[in-house]
N, C-alpha and C. Protein backbone atom coordinates (compact mmCIF):
# COMPACT_ATOMS: atom_id res chain seq x y z
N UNK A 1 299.81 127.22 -28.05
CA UNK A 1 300.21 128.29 -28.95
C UNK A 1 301.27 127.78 -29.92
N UNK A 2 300.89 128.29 -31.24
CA UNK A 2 302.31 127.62 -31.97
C UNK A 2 303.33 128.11 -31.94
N UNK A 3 304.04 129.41 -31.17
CA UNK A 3 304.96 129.78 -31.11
C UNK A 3 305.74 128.48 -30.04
N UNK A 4 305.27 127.83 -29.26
CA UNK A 4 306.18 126.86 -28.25
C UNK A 4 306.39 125.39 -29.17
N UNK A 5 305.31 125.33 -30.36
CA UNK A 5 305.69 124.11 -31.02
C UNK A 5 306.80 124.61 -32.22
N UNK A 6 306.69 125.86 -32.39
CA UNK A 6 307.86 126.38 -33.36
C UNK A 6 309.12 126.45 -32.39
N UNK A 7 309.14 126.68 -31.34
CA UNK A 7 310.41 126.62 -30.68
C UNK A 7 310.77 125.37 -30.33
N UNK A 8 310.19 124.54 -29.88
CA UNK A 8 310.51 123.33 -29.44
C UNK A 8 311.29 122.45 -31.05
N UNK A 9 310.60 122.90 -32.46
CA UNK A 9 311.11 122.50 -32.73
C UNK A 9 312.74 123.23 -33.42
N UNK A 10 312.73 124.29 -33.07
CA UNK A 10 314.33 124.84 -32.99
C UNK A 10 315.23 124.24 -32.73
N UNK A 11 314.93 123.73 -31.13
CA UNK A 11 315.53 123.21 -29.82
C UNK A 11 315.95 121.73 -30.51
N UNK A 12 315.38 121.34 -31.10
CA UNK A 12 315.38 119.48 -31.81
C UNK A 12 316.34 119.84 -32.71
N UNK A 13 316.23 120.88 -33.74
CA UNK A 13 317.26 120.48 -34.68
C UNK A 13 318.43 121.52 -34.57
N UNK A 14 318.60 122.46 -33.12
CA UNK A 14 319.72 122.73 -32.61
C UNK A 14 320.29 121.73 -32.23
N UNK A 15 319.76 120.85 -31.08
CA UNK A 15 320.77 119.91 -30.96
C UNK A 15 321.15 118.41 -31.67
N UNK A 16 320.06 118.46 -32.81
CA UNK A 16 320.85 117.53 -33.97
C UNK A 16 321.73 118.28 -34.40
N UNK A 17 321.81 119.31 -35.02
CA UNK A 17 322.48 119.65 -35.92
C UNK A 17 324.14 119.72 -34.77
N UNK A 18 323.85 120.34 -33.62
CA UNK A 18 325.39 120.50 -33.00
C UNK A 18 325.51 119.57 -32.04
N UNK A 19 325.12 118.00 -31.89
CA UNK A 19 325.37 117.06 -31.23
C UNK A 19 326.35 116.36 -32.17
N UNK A 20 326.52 116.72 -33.67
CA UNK A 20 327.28 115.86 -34.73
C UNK A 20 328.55 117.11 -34.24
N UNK A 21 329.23 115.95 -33.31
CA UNK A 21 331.08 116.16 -33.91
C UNK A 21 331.93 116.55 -34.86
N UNK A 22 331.33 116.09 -35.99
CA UNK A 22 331.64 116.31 -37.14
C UNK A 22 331.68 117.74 -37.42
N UNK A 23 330.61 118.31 -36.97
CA UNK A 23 330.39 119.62 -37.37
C UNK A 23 330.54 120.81 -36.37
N UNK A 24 330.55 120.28 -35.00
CA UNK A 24 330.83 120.80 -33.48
C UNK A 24 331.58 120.17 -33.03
N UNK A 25 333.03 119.69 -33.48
CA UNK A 25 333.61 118.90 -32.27
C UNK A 25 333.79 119.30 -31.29
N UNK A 26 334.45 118.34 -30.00
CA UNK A 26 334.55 118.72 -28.50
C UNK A 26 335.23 120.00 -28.43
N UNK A 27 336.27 120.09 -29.15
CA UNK A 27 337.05 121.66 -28.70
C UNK A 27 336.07 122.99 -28.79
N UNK A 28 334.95 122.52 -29.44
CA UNK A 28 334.13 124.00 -29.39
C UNK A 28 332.93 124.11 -28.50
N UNK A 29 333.02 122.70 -27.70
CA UNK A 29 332.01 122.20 -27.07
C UNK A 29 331.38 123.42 -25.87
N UNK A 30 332.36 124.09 -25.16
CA UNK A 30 331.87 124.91 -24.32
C UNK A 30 331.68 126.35 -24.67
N UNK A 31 332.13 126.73 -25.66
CA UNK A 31 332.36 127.79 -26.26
C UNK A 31 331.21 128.41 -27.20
N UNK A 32 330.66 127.72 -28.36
CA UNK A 32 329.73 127.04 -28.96
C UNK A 32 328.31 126.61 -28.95
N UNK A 33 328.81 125.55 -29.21
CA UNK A 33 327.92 123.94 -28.87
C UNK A 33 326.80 124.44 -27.88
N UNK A 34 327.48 124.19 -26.37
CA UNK A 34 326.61 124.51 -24.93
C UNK A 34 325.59 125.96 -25.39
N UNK A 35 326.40 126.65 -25.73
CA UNK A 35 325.93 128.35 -25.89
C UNK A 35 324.42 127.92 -26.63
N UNK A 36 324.61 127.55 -27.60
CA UNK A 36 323.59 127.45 -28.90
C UNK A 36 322.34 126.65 -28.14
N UNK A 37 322.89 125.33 -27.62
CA UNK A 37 322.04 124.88 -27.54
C UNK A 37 320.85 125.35 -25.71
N UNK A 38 322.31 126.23 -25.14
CA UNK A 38 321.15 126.84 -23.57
C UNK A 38 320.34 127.81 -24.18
N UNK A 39 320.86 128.40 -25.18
CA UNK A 39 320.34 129.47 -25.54
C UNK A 39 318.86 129.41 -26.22
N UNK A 40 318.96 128.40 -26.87
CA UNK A 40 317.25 127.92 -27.38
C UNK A 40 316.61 127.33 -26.23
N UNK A 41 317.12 126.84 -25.44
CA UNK A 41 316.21 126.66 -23.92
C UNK A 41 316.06 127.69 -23.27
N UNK A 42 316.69 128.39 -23.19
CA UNK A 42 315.94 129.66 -22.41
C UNK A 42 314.81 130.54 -23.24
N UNK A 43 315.12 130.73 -24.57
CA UNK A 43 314.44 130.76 -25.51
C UNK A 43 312.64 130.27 -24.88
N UNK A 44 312.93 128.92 -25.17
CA UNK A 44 311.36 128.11 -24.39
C UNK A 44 311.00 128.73 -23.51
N UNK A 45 312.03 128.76 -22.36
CA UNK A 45 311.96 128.85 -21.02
C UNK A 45 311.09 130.40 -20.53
N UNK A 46 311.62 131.03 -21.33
CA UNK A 46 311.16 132.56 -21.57
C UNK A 46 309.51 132.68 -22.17
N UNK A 47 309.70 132.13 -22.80
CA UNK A 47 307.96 131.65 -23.37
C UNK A 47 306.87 131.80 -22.71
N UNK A 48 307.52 130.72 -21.73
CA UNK A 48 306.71 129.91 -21.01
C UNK A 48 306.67 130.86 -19.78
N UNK A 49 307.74 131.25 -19.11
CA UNK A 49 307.19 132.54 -18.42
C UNK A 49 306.53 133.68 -18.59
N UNK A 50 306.73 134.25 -19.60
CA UNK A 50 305.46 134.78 -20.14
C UNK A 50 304.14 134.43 -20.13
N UNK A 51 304.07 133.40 -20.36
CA UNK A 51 302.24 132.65 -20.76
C UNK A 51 301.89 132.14 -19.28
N UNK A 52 302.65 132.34 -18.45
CA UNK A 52 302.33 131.82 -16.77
C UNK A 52 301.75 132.70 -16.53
N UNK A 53 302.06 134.47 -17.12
CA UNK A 53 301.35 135.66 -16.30
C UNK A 53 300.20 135.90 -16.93
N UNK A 54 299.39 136.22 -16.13
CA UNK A 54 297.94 136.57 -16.29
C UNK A 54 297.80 137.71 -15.92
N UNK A 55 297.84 138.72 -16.53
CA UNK A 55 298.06 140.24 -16.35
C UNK A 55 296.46 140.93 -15.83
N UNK A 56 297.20 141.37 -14.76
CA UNK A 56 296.19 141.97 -14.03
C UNK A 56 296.19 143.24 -13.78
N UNK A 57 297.66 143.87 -14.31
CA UNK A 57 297.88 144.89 -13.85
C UNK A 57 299.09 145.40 -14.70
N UNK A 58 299.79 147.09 -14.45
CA UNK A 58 300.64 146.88 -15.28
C UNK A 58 301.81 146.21 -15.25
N UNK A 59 301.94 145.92 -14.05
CA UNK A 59 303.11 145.31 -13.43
C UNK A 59 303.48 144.07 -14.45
N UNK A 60 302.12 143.33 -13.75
CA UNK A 60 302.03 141.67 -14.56
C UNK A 60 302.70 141.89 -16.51
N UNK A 61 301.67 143.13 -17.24
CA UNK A 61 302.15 143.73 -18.48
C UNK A 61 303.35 143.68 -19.00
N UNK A 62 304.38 144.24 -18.25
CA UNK A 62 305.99 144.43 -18.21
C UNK A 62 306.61 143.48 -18.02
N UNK A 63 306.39 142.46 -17.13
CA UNK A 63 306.97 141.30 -16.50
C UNK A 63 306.53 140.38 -18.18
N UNK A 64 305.58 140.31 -18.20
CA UNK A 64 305.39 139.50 -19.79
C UNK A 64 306.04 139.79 -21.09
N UNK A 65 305.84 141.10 -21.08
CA UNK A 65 306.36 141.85 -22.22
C UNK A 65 308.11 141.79 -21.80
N UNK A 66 308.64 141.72 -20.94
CA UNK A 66 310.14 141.37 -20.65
C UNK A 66 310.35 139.92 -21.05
N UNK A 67 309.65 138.88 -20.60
CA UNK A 67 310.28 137.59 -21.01
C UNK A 67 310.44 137.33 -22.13
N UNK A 68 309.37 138.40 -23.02
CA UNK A 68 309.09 137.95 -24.62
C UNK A 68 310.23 138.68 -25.08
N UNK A 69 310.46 140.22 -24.41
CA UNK A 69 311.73 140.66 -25.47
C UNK A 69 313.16 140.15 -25.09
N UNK A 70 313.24 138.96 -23.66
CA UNK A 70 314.62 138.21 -23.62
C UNK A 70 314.44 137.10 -24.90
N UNK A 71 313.16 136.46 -24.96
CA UNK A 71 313.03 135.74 -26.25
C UNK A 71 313.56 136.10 -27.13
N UNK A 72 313.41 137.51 -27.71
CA UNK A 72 314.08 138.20 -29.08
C UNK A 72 315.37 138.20 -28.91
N UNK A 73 315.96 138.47 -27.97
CA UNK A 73 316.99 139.27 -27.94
C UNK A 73 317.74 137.52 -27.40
N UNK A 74 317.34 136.53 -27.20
CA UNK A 74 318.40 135.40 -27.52
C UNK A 74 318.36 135.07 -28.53
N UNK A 75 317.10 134.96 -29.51
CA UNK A 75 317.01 134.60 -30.83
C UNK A 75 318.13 135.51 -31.96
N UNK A 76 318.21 136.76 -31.13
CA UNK A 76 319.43 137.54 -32.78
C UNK A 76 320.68 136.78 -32.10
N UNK A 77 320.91 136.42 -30.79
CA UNK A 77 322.80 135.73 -30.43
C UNK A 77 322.20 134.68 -30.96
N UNK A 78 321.09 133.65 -31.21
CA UNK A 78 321.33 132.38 -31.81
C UNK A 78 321.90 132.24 -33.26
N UNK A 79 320.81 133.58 -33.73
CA UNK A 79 321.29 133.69 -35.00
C UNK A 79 322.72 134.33 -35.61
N UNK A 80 323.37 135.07 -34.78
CA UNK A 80 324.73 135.07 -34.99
C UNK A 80 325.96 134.42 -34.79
N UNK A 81 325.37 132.95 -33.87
CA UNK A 81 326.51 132.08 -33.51
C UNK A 81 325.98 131.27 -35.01
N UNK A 82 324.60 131.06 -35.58
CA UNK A 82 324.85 130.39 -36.69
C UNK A 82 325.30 130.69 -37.72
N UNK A 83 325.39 132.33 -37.93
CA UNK A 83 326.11 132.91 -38.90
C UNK A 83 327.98 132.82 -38.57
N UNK A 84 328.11 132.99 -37.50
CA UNK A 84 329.65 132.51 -37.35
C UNK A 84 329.77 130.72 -37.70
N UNK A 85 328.81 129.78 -37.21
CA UNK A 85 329.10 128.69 -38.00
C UNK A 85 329.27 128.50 -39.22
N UNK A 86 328.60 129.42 -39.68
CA UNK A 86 328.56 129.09 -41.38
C UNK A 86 329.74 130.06 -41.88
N UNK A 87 330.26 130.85 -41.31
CA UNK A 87 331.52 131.74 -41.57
C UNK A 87 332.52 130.67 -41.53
N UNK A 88 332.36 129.84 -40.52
CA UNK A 88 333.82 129.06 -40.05
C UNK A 88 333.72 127.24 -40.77
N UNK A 89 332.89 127.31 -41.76
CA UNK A 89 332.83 126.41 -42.33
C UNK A 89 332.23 124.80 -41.28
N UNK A 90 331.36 125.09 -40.43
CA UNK A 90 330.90 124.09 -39.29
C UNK A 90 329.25 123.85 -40.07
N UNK A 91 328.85 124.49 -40.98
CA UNK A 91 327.64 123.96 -41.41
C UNK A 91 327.57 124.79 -42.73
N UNK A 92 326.73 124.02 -43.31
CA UNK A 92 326.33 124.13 -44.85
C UNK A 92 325.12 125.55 -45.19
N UNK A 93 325.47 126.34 -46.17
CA UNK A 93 324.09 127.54 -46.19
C UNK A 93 322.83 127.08 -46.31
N UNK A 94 322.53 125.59 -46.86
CA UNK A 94 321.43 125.09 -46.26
C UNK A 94 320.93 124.48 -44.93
N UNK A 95 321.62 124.52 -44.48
CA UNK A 95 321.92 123.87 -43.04
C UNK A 95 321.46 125.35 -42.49
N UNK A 96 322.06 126.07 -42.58
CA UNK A 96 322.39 127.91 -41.88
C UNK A 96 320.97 129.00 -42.17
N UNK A 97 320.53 128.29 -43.37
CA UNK A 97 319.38 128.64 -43.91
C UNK A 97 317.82 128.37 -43.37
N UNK A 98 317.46 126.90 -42.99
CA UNK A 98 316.56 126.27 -42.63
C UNK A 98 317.12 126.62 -40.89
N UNK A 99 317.95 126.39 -40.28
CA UNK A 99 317.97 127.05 -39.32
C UNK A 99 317.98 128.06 -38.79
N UNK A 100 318.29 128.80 -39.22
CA UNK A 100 318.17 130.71 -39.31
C UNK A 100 316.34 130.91 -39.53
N UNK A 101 315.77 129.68 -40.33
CA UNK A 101 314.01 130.20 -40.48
C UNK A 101 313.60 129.74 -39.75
N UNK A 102 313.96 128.97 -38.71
CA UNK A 102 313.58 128.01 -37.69
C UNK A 102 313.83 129.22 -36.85
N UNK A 103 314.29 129.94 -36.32
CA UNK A 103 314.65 130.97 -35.53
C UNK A 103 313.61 132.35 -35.93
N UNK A 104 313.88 132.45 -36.90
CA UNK A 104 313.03 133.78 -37.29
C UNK A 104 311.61 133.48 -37.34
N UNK A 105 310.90 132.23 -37.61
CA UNK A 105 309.57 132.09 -37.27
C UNK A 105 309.31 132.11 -35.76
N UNK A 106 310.45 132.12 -34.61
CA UNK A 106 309.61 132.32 -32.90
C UNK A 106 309.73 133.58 -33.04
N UNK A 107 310.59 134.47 -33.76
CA UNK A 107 310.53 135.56 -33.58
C UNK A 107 309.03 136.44 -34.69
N UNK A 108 308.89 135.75 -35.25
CA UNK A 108 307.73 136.35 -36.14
C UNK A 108 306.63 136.25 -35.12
N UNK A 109 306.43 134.84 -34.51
CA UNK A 109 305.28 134.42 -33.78
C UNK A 109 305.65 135.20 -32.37
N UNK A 110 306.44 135.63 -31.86
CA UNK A 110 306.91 136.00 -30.52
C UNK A 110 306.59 137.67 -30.58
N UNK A 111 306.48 138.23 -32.10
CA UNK A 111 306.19 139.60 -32.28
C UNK A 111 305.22 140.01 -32.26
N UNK A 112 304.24 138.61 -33.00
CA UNK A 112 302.51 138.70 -33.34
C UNK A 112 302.23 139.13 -31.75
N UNK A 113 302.68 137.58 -31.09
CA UNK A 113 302.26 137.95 -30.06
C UNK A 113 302.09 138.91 -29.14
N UNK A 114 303.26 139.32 -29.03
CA UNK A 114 303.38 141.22 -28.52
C UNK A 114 302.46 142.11 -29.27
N UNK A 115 302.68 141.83 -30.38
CA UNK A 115 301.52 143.18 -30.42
C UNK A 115 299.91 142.87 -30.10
N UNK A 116 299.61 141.52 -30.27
CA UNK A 116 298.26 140.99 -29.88
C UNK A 116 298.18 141.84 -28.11
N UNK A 117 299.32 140.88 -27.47
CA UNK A 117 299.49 141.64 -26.12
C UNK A 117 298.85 143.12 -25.83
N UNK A 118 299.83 143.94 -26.55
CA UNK A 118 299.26 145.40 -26.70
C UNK A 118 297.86 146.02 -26.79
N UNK A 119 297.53 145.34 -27.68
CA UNK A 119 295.91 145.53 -27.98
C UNK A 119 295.14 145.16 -26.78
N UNK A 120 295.52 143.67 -26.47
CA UNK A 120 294.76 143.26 -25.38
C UNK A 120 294.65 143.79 -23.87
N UNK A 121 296.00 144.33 -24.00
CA UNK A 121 295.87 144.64 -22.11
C UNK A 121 296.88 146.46 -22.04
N UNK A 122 296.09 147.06 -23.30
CA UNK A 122 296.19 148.45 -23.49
C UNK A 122 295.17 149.24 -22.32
N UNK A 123 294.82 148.84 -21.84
CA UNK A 123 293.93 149.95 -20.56
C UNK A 123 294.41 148.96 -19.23
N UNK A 124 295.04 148.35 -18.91
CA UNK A 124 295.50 148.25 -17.92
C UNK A 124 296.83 149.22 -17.43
């Protein structure tokens, strides 16, 4: 699915972009840094639990439809720790820009998907 090759590549240029010191040094390292970059792994991580269930029921339904809306709902804190980067002068509005669309395309693809979901496993 291309929503896991659109995230994966989030995950790559989250942690280029906040592995440079320069722009994350150590003092923001746990605060930050760590945050941004667990946060696009769970991101995946969430994905991927989702696409494990094979809905059989409504149960299975909810349990899917939950991992996808923790997906969303880390994607708006990713996108507000990058808007506080770019508030605090730690990255460039092109920098803040291309990463912010890097974010909003799992969420475009993470929405399709839900509603595809819906359609599909509406009589269960």
């Amino acid at each position: 699915m291309t929503v896991f090759a659109k995230c994966r590549d989030l995950i790559a240029y989250t942690f280029q972009i906040t592995n440079n010191t320069k722009r994350f040094p150590k003092s923001i390292r746990f605060t930050v840094t760590n945050r941004l970059q667990e946060m696009t792994l769970l991101m995946y991580e969430n994905l991927l639990m989702a696409n494990e269930i094979f809905p059989v029921d409504v149960e299975d339904v909810r349990d899917r439809k939950r991992y996808q809306q923790k997906t969303l709902a880390l994607s708006k804190q990713v996108l507000f720790l990058i808007e506080l980067s770019l508030e605090q002068g730690r990255i460039e509005a092109g920098s803040a820009s291309y990463w912010s669309g890097l974010v909003e395309e799992v969420q475009k693809l993470t929405g399709k998907w839900m509603q595809s979901d819906s359609r599909r496993f509406q009589n269960l």
